[in-house]
Protein backbone atom coordinates (compact mmCIF):
# COMPACT_ATOMS: atom_id res chain seq x y z
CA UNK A 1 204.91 120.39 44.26
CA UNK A 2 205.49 119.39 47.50
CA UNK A 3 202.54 120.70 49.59
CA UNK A 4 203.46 121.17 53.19
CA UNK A 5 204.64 117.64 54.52
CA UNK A 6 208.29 118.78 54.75
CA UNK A 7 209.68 118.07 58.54
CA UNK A 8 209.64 120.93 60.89
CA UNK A 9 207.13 122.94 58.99
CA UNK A 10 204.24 121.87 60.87
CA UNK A 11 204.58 123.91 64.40
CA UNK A 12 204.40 127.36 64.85
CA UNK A 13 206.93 129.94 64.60
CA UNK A 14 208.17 133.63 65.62
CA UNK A 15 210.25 136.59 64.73
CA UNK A 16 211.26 139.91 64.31
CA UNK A 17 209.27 141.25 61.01
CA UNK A 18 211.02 144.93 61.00
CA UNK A 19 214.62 145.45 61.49
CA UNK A 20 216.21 145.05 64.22
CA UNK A 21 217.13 148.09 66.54
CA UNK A 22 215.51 151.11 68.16
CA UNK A 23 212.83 152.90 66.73
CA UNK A 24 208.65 154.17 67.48
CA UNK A 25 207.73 150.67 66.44
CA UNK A 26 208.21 147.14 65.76
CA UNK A 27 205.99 144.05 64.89
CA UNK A 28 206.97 140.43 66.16
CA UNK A 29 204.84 138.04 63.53
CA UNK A 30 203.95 134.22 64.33
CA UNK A 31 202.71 131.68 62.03
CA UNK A 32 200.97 128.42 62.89
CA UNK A 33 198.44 126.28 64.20
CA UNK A 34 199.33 127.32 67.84
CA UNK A 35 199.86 131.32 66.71
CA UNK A 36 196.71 132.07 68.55
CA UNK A 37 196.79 129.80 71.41
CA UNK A 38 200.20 131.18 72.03
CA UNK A 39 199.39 134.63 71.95
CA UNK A 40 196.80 134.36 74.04
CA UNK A 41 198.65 132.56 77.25
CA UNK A 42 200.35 136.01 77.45
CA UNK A 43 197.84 138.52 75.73
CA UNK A 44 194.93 138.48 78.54
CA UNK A 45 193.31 141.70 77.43
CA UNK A 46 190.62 139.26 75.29
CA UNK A 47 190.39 136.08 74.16
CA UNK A 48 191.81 135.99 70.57
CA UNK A 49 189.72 132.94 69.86
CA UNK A 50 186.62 134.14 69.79
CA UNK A 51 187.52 137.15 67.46
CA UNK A 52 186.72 137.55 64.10
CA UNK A 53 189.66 137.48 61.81
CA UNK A 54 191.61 140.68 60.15
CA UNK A 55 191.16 142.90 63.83
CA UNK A 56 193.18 144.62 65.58
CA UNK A 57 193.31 144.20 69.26
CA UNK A 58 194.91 146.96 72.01
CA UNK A 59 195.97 145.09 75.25
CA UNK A 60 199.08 144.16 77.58
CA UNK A 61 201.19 141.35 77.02
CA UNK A 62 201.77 139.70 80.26
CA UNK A 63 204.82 137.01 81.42
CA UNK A 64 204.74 135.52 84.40
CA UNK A 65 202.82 137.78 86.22
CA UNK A 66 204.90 140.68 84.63
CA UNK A 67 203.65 143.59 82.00
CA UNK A 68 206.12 143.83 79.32
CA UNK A 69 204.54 146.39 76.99
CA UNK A 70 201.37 147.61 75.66
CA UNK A 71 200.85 146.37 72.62
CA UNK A 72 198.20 146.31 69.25
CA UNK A 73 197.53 142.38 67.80
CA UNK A 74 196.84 142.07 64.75
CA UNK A 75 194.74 138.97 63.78
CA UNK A 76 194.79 136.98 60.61
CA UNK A 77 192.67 133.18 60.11
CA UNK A 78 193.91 130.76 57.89
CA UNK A 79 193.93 130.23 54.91
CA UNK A 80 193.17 134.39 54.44
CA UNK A 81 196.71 135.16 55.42
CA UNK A 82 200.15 135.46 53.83
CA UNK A 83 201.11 132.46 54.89
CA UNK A 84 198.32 130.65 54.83
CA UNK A 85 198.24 129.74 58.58
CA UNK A 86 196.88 131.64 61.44
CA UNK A 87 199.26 134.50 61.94
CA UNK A 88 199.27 137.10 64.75
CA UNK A 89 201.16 140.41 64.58
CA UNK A 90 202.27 142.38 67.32
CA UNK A 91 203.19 145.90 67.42
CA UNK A 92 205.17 146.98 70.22
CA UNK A 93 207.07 150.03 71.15
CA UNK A 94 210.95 149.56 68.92
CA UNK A 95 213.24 148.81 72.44
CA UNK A 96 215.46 145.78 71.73
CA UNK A 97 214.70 144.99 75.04
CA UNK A 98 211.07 144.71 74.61
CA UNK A 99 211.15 143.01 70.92
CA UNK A 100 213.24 140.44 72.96
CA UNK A 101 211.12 139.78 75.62
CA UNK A 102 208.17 139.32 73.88
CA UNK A 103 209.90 137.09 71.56
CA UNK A 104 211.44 134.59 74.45
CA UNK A 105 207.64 134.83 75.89
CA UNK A 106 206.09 133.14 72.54
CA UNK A 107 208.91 130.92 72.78
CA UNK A 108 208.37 129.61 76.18
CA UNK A 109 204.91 129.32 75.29
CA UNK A 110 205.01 127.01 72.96
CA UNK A 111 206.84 128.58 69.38
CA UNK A 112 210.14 128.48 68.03
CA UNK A 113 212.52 130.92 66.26
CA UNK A 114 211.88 131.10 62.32
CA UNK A 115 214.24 130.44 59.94
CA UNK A 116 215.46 132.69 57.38
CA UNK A 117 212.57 133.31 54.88
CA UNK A 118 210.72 130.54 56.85
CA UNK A 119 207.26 132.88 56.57
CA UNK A 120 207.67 132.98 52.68
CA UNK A 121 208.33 129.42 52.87
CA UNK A 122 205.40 128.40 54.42
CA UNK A 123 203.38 130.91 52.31
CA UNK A 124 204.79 128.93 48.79
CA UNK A 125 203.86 125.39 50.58
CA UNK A 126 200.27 126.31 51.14
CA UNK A 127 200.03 127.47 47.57
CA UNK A 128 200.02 131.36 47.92
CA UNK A 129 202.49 131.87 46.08
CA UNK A 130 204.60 130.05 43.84
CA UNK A 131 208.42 129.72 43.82
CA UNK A 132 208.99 132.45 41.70
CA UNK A 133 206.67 135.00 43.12
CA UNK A 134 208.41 134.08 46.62
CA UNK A 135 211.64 134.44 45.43
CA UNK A 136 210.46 138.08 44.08
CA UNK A 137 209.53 139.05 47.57
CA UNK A 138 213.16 139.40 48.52
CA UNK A 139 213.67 141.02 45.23
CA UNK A 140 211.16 143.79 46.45
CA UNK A 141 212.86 143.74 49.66
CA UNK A 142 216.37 144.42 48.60
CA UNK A 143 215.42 146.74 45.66
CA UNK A 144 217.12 149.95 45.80
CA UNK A 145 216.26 151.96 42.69
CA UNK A 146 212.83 152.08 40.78
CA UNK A 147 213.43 149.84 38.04
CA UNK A 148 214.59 146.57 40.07
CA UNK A 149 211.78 147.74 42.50
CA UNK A 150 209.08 147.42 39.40
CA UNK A 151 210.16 144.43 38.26
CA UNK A 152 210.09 142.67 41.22
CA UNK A 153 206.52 143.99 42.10
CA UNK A 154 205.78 142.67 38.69
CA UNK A 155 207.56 139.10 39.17
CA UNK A 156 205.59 138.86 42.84
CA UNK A 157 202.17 139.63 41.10
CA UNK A 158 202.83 136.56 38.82
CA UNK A 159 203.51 138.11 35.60
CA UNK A 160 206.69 135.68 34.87
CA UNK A 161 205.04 132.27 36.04
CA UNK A 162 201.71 133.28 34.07
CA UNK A 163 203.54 132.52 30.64
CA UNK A 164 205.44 129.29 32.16
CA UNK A 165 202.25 128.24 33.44
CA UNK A 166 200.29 128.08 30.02
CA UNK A 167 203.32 126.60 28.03
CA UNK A 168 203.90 124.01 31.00
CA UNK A 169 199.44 122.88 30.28
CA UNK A 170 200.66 122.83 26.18
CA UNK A 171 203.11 120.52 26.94
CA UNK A 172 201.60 118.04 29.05
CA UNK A 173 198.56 117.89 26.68
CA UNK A 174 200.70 116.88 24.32
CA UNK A 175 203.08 114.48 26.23
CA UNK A 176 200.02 112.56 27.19
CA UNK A 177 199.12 112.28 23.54
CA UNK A 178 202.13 110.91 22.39
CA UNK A 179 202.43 108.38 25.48
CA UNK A 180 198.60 107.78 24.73
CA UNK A 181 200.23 106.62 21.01
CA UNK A 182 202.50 104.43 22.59
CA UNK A 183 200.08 102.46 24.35
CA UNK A 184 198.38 101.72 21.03
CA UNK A 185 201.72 101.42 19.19
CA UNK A 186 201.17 98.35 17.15
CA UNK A 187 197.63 100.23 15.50
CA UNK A 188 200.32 102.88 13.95
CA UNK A 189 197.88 105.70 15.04
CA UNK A 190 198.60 109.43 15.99
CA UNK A 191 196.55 111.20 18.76
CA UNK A 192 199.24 114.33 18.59
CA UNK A 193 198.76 116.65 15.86
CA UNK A 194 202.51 117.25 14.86
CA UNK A 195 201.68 120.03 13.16
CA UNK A 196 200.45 121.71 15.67
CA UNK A 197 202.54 120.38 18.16
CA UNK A 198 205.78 122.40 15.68
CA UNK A 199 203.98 125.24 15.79
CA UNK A 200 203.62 125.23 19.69
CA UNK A 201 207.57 124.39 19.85
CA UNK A 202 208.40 127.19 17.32
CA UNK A 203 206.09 130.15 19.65
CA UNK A 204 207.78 128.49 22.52
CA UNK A 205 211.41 129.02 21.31
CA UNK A 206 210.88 132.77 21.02
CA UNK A 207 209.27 133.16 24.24
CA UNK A 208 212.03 131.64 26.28
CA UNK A 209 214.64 133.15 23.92
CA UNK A 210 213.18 136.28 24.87
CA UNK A 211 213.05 135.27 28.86
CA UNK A 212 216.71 133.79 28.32
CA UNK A 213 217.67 137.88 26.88
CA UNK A 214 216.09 139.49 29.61
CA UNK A 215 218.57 138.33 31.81
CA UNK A 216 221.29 140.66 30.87
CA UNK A 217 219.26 143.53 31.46
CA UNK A 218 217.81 142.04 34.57
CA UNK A 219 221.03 141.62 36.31
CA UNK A 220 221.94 145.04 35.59
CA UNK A 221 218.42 146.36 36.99
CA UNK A 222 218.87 144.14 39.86
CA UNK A 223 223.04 144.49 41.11
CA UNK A 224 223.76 147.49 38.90
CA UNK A 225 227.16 147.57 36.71
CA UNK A 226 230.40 148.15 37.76
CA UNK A 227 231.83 150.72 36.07
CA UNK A 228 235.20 151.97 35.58
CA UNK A 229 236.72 155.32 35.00
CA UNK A 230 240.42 154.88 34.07
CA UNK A 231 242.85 156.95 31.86
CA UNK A 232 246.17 158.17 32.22
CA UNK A 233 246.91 160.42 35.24
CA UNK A 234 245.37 163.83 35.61
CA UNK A 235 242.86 163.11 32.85
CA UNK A 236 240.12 164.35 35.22
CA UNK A 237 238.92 160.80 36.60
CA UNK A 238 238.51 161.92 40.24
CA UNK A 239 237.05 165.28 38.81
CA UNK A 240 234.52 163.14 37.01
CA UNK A 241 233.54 161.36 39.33
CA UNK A 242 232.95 164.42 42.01
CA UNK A 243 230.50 165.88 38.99
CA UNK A 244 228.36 163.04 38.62
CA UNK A 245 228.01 161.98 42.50
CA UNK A 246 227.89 165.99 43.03
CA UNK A 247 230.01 166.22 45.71
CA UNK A 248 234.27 166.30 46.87
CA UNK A 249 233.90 162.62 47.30
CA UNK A 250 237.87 162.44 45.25
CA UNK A 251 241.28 163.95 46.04
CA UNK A 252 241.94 166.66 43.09
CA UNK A 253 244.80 167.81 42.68
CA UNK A 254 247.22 169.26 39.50
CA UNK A 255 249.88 166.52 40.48
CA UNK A 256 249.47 163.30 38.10
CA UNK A 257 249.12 160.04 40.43
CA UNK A 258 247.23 161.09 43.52
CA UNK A 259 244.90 158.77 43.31
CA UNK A 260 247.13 155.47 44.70
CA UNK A 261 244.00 153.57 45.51
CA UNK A 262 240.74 152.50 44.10
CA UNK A 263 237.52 154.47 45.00
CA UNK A 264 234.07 153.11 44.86
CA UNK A 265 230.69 155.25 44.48
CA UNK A 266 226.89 154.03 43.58
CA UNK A 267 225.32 156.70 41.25
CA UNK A 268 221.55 156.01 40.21
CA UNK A 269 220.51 156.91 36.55
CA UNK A 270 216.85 156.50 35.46
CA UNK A 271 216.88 153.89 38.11
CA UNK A 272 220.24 151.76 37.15
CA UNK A 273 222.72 152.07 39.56
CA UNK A 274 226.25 152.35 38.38
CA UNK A 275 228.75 151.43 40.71
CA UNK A 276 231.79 154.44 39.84
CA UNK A 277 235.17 152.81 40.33
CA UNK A 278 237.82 155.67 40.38
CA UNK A 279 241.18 154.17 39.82
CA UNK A 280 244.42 155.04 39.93
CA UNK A 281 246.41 156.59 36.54
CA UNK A 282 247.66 153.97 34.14
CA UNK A 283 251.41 154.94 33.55
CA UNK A 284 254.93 153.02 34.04
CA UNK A 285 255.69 154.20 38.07
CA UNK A 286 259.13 153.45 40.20
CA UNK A 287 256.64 154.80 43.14
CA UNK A 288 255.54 151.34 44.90
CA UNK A 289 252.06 152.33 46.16
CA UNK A 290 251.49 153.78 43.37
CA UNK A 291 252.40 150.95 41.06
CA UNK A 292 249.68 148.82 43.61
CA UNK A 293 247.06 151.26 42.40
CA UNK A 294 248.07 150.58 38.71
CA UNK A 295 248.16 146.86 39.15
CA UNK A 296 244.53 147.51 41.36
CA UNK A 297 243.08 149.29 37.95
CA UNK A 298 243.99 146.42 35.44
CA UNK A 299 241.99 143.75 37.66
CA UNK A 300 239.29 146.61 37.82
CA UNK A 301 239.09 146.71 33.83
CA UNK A 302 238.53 143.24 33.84
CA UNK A 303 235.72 142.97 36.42
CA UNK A 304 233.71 146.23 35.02
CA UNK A 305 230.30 145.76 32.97
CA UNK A 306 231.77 149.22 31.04
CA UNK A 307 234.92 150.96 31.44
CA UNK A 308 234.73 154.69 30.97
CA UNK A 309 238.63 155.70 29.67
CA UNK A 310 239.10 159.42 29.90
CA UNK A 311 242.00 161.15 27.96
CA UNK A 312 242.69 164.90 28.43
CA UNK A 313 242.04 166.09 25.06
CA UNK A 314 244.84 168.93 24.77
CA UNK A 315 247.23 166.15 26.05
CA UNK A 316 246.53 162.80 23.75
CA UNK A 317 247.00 162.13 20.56
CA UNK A 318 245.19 160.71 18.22
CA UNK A 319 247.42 158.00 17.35
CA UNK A 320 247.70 157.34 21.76
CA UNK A 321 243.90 156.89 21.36
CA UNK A 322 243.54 154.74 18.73
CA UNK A 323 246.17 152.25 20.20
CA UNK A 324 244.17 152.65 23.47
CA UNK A 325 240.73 151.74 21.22
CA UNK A 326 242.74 148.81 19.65
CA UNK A 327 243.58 147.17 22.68
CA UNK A 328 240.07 147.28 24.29
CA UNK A 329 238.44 145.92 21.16
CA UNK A 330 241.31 143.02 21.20
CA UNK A 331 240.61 142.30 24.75
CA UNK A 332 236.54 142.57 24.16
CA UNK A 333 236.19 144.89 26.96
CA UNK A 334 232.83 147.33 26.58
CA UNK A 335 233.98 150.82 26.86
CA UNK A 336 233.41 154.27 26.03
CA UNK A 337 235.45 157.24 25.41
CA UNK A 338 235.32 160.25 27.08
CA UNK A 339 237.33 163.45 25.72
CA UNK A 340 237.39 165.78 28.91
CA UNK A 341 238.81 169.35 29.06
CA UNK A 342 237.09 170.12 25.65
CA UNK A 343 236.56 173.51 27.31
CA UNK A 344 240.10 175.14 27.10
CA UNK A 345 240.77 174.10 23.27
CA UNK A 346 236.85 175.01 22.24
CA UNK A 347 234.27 171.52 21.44
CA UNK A 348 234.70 172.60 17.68
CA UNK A 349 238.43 172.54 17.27
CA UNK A 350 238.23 169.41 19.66
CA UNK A 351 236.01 167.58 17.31
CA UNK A 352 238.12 168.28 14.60
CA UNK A 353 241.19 167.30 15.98
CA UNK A 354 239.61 163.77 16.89
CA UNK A 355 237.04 163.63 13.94
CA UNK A 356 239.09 160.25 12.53
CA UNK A 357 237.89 158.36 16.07
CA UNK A 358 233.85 157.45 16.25
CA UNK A 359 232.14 157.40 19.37
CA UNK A 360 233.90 159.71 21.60
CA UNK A 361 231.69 162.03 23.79
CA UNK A 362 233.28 165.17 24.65
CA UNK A 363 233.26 166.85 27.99
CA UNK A 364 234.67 169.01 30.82
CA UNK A 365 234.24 167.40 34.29
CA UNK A 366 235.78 170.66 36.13
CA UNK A 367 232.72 173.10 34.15
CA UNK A 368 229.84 170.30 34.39
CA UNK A 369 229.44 170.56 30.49
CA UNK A 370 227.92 167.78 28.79
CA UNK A 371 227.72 165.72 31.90
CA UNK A 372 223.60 165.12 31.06
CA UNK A 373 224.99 163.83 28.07
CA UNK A 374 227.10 161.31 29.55
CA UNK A 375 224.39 159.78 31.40
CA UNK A 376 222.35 159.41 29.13
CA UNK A 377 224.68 157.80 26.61
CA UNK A 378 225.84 155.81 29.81
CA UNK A 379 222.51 153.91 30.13
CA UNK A 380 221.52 153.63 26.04
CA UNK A 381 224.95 151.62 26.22
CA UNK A 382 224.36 149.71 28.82
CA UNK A 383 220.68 148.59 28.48
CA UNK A 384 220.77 148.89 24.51
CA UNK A 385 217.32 149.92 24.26
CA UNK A 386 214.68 151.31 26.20
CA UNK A 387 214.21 150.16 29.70
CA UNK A 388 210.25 148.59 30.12
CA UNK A 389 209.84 146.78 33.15
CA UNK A 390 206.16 146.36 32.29
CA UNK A 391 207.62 143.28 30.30
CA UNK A 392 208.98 140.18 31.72
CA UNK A 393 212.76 140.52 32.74
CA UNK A 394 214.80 137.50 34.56
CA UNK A 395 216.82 138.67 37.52
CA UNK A 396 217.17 135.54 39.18
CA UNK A 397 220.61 133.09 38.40
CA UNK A 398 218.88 129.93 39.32
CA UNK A 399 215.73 130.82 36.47
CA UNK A 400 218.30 131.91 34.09
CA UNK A 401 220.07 128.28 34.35
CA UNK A 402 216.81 126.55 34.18
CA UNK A 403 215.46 128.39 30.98
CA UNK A 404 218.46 127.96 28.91
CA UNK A 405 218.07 124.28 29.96
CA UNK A 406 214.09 124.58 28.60
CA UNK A 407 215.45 126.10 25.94
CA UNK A 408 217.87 123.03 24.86
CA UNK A 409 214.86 120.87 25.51
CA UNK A 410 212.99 122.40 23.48
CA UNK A 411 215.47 122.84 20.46
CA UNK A 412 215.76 118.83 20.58
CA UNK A 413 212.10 118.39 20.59
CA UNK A 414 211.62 120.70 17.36
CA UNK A 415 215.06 118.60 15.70
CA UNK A 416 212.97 115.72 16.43
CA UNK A 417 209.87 116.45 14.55
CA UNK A 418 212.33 117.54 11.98
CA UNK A 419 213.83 113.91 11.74
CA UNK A 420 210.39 112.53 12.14
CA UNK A 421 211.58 110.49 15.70
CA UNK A 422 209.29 108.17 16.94
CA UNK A 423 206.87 109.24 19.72
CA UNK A 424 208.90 107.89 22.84
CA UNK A 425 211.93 109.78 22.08
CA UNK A 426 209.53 112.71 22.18
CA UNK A 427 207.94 111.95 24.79
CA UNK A 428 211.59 112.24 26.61
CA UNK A 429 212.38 115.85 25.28
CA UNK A 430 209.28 117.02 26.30
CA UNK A 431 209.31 115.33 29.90
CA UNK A 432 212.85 116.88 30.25
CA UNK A 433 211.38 120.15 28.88
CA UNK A 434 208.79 120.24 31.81
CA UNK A 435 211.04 118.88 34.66
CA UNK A 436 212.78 122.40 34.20
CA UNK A 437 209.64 124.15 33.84
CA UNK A 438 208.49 122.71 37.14
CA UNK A 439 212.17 124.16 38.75
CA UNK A 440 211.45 126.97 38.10
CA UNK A 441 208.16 127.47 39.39
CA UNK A 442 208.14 124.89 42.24
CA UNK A 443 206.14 122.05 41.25
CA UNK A 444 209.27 119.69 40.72
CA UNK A 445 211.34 120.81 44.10
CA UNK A 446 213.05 119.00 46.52
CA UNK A 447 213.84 119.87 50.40
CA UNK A 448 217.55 121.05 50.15
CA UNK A 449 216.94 123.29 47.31
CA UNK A 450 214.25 125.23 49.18
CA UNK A 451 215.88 125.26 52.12
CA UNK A 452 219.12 126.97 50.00
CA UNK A 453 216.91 129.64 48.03
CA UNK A 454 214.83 130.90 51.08
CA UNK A 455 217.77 130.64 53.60
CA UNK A 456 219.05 133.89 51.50
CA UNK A 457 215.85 135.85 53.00
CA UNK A 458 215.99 137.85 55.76
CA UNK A 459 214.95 136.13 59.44
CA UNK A 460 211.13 137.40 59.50
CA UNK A 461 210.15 137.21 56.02
């Protein structure tokens, strides 16, 4: 790791913790060695250096002579902070004007602006928290729905690194066995139980295999899945898609083609969030704008995690279905079928008519019937399982790479023992095996690549 020697890191710094704008509130945090001595030039209500630490303190601060607000300070002593520096907080009344002020007023005294995620930064330098739990805070920040909100809480409490942590200790015990070997190379002795070191390998595998699976169900806990409703004209999409956001969000209309454009709607179930794509009719059109829409739909296949086809039962046939089928299984696109206007024929007769084609879930849009049923099926086929966010789940890309990379270390190392290598082409697997270990939890880092993952935080943070 790289403790906190990196340039620029060493002085103190200020910003805007809540978001910007108007409102009853808002807290300017500073972090540093000079966070006190800073406040204090312009907070003359008390002397914040003689306070105890983890108080809150109602004064004025005071610029030049002038009162800019009244304020409450709250006071926090290294290392018992977030960041592990001396941090002061100050709540002030929400005017932009005022958040401004007080801000240019730390900086004249001595502080500069932080950088994006800079407070987080500092907070993994001093050993708070390690890269992955930092990168989890702006998880938590940006989560939007419960799941991606309980696995980042889970990720920032350390429940990912934990198991990284142990297998990283395994490994080095053993790596310095086998180099331990190679210093006594010529006495043909082994210090490393390879036995035990297959087993270790073999537990390992699974683990990260497991990790490495997550990640498909992380990414759609954490951005959601695109999914879109296509089908022929008038099959009901922009009906459908009124029912399950509950409101006249769609044009409906009895014409075929009315929808020329592409329309876009997040709907939360059990905490995924699908993001509805309404899209124009598929059909052969001389009308120009309406052929965009078609050409807009194709592209929108393509791109979507599912694609939800609709066909108007009384108008399909079977055979128009199963050619539809055929071509998504050809072109390996996940999809499901969705029978609407089941209502006007009766769901029996329906069923009947369609019994030759598995997997279609029959509906009517316009009398919300079966519509629970749709969501539910909607999230079995996306997440495949129950959803547990008590376990570990990968959300993040950069882990993801780095995993599959311990993974492929690990696979060489256990081909190794199979092939009885020698212990310093072991030794090699195993060091590569740990390098991406350390990536992933900060203790092999380098300045650009924290720069790049915390410059993604918000300013504040």
């Amino acid at each position: 790791m790289l403790g906190n020697n990196l340039t620029g890191y060493d002085d103190t710094i200020v910003a805007l913790a809540t978001a910007p704008g108007i409102g009853a509130i808002a807290i300017i945090r500073l972090s540093g060695k000079k966070a006190i001595e800073i406040c204090n030039s312009i907070f003359p209500s008390k002397n914040l250096n003689i306070q105890p630490g983890y108080t809150l303190h109602f004064g004025a601060i005071v610029f030049e002579e002038k009162i800019i607000d009244e304020v409450i300070i709250s006071l926090f002593t290294a290392p018992r902070s977030y960041t592990g520096e001396n941090i002061i907080e100050i709540s002030c009344h929400g005017s932009p004007y005022i958040q401004q002020q007080i801000i240019d007023a730390c900086i004249q005294s001595g502080a500069r602006m932080a950088k994006p995620g800079e407070f987080t930064m500092r907070a993994f330098l001093n050993g708070k928290l390690d890269l992955t739990q930092a990168e989890s805070v702006a998880d938590l920040i940006a989560s939007n729905s419960a799941a991606s909100h309980q696995t980042a809480m889970q990720q920032m409490r350390g429940g990912f690194s934990k198991e990284l942590y142990v297998l990283r200790e395994q490994l080095i015990s053993f790596s310095a066995l086998i180099e331990l070997e190679l210093d006594f190379s010529q006495e043909d002795v082994e210090f490393a139980d390879r036995t035990q070191l297959y087993r270790l390998i073999s537990e390992a595998m699974k683990m990260v295999q497991h990790l490495v699976d997550s990640f498909r169900m992380g990414n759609v806990i954490k951005n959601g899945v695109n999914t879109a409703i296509v089908g022929k004209p008038n099959a009901g999409k922009s009906t459908l898609l009124n029912t399950l956001l509950n409101e006249n969000r769609a044009i409906v209309s009895e014409i075929a083609g009315t929808t020329r454009d592409t329309i876009e709607e997040v709907l939360n179930i059990d905490g995924i969030l699908f993001r509805l794509i309404d899209t124009a009719g598929i059909r052969v059109s001389t009308d120009t704008i309406e052929s965009i829409g078609v050409q807009k739909t194709m592209e929108k296949i393509k791109e979507a995690g599912i694609v939800l086809y609709l066909f108007d039962v009384n108008e399909t046939s079977v055979e128009d279905l199963q050619l539809q089928t055929e071509t998504f299984e050809r072109e390996s696109i996940n999809y499901l079928l969705i029978g609407n206007k089941s209502d006007i024929a009766g769901l029996r007769t329906t069923q009947e008519t369609f019994s030759s084609i598995p997997g279609i879930l029959f509906i009517s849009a316009r009398q919300h019937e079966y519509i629970q049923e749709l969501k539910d099926t909607l999230v079995q086929k996306v997440m495949r399982g129950d959803i547990n966010t008590e376990d570990t789940i990968v959300t993040n890309a950069r882990h993801y790479a780095a995993l599959q990379e311990v993974l492929r270390s690990l696979l060489d190392v256990q081909q190794g023992l199979d092939n009885q290598l020698p212990g310093d082409l072991l030794s090699l697997d195993i060091r590569r095996c740990l390098h991406f270990l350390g990536e992933i939890t900060g203790q092999i880092t380098n300045e650009d690549q924290l720069d790049f993952i915390f410059s993604k935080f918000c300013i504040g943070k």
